[in-house]
Every structure is written in structure tokens, then in C-alpha cells.
N, C-alpha and C. Protein backbone atom coordinates (compact mmCIF):
# COMPACT_ATOMS: atom_id res chain seq x y z
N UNK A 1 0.87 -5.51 3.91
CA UNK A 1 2.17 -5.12 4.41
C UNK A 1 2.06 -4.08 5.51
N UNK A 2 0.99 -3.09 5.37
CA UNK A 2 0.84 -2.49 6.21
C UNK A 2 0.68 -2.81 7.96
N UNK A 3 -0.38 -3.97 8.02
CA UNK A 3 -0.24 -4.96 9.54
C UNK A 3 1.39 -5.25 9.89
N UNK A 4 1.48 -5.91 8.60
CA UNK A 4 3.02 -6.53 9.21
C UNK A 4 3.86 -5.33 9.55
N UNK A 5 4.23 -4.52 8.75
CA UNK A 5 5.12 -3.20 9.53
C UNK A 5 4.61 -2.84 10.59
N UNK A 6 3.33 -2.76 10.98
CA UNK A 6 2.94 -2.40 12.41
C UNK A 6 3.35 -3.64 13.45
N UNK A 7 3.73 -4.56 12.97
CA UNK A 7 3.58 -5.52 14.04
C UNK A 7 5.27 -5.72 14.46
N UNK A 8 6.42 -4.52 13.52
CA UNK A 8 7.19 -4.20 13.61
C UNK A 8 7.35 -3.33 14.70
N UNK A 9 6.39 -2.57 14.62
CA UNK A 9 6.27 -1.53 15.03
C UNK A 9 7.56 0.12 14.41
N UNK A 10 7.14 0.03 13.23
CA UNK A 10 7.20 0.88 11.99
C UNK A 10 6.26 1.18 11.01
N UNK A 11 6.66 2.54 10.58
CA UNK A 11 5.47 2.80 9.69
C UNK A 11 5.64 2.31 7.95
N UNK A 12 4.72 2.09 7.20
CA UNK A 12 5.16 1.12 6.08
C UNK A 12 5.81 1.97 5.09
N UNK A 13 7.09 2.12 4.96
CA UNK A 13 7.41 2.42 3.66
C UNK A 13 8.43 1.56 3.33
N UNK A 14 9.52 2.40 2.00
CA UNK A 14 10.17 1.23 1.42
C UNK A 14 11.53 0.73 2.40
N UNK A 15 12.15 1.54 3.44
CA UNK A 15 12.79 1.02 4.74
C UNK A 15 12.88 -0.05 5.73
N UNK A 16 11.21 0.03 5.69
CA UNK A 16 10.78 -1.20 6.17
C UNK A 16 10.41 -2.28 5.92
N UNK A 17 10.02 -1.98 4.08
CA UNK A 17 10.14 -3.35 3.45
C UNK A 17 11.45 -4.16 3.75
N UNK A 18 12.12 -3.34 3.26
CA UNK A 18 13.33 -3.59 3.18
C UNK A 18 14.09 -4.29 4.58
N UNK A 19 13.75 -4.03 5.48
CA UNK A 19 14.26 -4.04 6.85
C UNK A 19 13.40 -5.70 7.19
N UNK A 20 12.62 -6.04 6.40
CA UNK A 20 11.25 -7.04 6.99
C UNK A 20 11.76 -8.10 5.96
N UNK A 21 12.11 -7.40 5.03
CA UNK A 21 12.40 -8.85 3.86
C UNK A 21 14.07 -9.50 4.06
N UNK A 22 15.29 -8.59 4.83
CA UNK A 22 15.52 -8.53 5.37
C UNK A 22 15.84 -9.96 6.42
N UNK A 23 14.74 -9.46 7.33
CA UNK A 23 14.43 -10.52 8.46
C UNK A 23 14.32 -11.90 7.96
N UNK A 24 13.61 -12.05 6.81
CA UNK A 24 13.14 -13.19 6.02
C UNK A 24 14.03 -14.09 5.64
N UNK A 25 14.61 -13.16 4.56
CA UNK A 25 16.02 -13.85 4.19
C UNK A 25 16.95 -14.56 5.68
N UNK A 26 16.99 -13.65 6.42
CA UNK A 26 17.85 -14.54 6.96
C UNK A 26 17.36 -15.66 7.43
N UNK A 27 16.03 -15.56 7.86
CA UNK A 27 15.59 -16.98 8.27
C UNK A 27 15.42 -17.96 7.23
N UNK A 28 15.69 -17.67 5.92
CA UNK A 28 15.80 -18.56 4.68
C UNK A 28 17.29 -18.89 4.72
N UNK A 29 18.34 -17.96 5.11
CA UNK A 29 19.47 -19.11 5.08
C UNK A 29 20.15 -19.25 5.85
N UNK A 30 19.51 -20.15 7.15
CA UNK A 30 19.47 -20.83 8.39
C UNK A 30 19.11 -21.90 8.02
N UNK A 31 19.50 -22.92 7.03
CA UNK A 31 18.80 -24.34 6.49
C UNK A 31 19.57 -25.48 7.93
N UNK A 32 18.67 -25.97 8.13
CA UNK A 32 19.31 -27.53 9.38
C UNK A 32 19.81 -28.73 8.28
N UNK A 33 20.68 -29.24 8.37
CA UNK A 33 21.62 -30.20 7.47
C UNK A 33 21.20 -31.16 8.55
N UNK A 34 20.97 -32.81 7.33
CA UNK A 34 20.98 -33.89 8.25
C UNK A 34 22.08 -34.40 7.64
N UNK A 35 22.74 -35.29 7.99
CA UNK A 35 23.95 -36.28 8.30
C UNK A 35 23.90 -37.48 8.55
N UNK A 36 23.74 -38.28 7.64
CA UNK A 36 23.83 -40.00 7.97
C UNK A 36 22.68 -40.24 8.72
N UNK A 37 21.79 -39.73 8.68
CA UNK A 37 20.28 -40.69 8.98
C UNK A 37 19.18 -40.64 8.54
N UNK A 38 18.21 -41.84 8.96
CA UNK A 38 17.50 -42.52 8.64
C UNK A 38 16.58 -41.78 8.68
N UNK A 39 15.23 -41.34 7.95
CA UNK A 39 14.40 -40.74 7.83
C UNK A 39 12.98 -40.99 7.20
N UNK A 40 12.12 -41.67 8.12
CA UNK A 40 10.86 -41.98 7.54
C UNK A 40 11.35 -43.39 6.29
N UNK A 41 12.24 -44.33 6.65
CA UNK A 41 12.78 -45.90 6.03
C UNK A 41 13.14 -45.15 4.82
N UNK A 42 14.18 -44.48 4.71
CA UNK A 42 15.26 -43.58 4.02
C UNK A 42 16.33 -42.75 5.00
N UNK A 43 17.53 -43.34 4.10
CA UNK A 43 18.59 -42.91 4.57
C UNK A 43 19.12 -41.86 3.75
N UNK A 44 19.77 -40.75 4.49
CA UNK A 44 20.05 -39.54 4.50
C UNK A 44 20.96 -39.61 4.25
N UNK A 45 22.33 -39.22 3.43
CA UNK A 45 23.50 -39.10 3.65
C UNK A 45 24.46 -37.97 4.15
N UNK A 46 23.66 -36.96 3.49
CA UNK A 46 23.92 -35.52 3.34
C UNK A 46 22.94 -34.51 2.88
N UNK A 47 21.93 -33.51 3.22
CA UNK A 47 21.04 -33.00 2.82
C UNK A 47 20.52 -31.87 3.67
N UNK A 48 20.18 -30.33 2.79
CA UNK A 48 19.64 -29.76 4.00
C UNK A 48 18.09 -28.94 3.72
N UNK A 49 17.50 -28.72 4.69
CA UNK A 49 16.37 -28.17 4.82
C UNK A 49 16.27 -27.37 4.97
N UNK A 50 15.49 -26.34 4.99
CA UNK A 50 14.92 -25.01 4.81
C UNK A 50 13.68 -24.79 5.89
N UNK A 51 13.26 -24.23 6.82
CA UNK A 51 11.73 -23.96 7.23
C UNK A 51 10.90 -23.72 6.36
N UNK A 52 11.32 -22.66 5.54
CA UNK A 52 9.97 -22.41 4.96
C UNK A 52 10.73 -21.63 3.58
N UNK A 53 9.91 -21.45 2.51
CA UNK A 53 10.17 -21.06 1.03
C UNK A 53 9.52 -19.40 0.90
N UNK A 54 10.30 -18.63 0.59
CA UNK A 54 8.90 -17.20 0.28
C UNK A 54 8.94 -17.77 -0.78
N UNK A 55 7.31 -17.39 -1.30
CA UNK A 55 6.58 -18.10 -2.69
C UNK A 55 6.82 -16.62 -3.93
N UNK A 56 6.42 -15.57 -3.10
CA UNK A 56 6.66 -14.38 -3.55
C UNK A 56 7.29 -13.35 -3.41
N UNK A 57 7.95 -12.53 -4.07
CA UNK A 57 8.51 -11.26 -2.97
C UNK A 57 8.16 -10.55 -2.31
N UNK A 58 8.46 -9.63 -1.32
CA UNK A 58 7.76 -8.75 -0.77
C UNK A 58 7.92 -7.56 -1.00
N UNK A 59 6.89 -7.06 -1.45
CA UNK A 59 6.63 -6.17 -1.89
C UNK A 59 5.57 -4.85 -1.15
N UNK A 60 6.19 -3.68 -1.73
CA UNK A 60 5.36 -2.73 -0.50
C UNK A 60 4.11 -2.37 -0.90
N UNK A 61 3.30 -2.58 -2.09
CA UNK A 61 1.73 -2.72 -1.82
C UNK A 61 1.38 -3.92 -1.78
N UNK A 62 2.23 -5.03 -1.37
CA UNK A 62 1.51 -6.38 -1.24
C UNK A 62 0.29 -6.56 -0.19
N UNK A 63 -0.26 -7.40 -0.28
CA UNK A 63 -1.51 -7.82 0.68
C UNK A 63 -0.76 -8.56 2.08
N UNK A 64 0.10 -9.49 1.13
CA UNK A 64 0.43 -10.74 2.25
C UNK A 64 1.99 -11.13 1.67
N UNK A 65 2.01 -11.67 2.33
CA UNK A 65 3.85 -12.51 2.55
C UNK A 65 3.21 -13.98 2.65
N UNK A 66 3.47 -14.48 1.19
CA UNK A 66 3.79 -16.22 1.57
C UNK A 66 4.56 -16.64 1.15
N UNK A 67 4.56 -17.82 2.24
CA UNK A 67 5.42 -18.65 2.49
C UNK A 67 5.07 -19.82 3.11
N UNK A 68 5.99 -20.49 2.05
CA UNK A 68 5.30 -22.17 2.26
C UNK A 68 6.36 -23.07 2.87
N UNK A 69 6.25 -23.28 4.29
CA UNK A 69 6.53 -24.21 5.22
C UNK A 69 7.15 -25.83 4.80
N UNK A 70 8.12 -26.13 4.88
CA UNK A 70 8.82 -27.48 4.93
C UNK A 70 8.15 -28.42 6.07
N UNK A 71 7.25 -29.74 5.68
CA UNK A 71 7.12 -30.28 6.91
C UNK A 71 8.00 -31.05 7.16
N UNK A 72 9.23 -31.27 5.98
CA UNK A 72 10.22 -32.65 6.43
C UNK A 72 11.01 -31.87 7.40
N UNK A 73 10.90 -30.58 7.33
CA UNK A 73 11.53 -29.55 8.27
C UNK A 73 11.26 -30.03 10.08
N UNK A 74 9.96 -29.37 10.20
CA UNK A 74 9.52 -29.72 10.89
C UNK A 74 9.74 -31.54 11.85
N UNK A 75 9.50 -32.42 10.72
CA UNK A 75 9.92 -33.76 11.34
C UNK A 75 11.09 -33.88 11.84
N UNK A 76 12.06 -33.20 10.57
CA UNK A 76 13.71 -33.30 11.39
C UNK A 76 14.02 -32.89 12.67
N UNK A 77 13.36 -31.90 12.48
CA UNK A 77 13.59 -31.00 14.28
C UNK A 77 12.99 -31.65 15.33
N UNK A 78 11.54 -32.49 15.37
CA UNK A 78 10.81 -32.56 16.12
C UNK A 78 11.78 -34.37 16.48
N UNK A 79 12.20 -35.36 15.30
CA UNK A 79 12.96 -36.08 15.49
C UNK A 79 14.65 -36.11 15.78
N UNK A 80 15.12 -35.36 15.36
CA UNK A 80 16.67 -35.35 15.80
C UNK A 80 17.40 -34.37 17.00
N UNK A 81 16.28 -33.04 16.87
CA UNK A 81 16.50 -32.10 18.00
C UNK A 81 16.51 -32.29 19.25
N UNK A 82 17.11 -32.36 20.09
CA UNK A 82 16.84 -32.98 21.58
C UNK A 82 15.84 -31.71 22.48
N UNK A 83 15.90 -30.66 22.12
CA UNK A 83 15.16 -29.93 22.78
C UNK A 83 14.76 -28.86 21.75
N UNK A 84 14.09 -28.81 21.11
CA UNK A 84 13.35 -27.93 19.63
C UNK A 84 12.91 -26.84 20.36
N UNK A 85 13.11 -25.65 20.09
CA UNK A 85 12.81 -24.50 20.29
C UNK A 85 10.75 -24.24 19.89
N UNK A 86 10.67 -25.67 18.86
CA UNK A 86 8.77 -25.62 18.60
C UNK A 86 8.86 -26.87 19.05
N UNK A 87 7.61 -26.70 19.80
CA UNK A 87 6.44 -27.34 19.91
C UNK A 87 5.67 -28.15 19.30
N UNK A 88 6.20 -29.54 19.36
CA UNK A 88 4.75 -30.05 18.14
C UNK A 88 3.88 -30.99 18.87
């Protein structure tokens, strides 16, 4: 945790956990909804995705922050997005 608050550029205490987990969350509920399509010879009706899952909390003597990545995520964006902010 300590890297990651630096890469904040803050020093690590519980503020900045806080301020970092925070950040997280919100990018956890930013889910992309598909709508009536077809997906890998499956149809979609209604459903939404997530980027990525934290596996654990974050915590301020933690080592690491994981988090485990959606690739149907990824496909949706890279297939329905007309201009995806990533790169694949």
C-alpha cells in the first residue's frame, strides 16, 4: 500500500486508504449494460458488467490490491464500443 499511496502521491496512512479505496469503488460502480445483443452465439437481453472485482479489501498494511478483471468486459467494449478508450 505504501507504493500505491506514493503513486498517489500521498503519504500512507488511514486518509489515504480511504481516499484510494475510494477511487476503486467508484470504478466498481461504473458497470457497462448490454441490451439486446448477440454475444459470442448468445443473446443478451439485458445484463451488466463490471471491469474488474476487488477480491479483497484494502487495507492499510496490505501488500497488494487485487483485483480480478472481467474479460467478457473487455470483449463488450472492444466489440460494441465504437471508439474504446483501451486498446486491445
Amino acid at each position: 500500500m505504501k507504493r500505491v499511496c506514493e503513486l498517489f502521491g500521498r503519504t500512507c496512512n488511514r486518509d489515504s486508504i480511504s481516499y484510494i479505496s475510494s477511487l476503486i469503488n467508484e470504478l466498481l460502480d461504473e458497470p457497462v449494460a448490454v441490451i439486446d445483443k448477440e454475444l459470442n452465439h448468445r443473446y443478451i437481453e439485458w445484463k451488466t458488467y463490471d471491469f474488474f472485482t476487488l477480491v479483497q479489501p484494502v487495507e492499510m498494511g496490505g501488500d497488494f490490491i487485487i483485483l480480478r478483471i472481467n474479460p467478457e468486459y473487455l470483449t463488450i467494449t472492444q466489440t460494441f464500443v465504437v471508439n474504446p478508450y483501451l486498446e486491445f
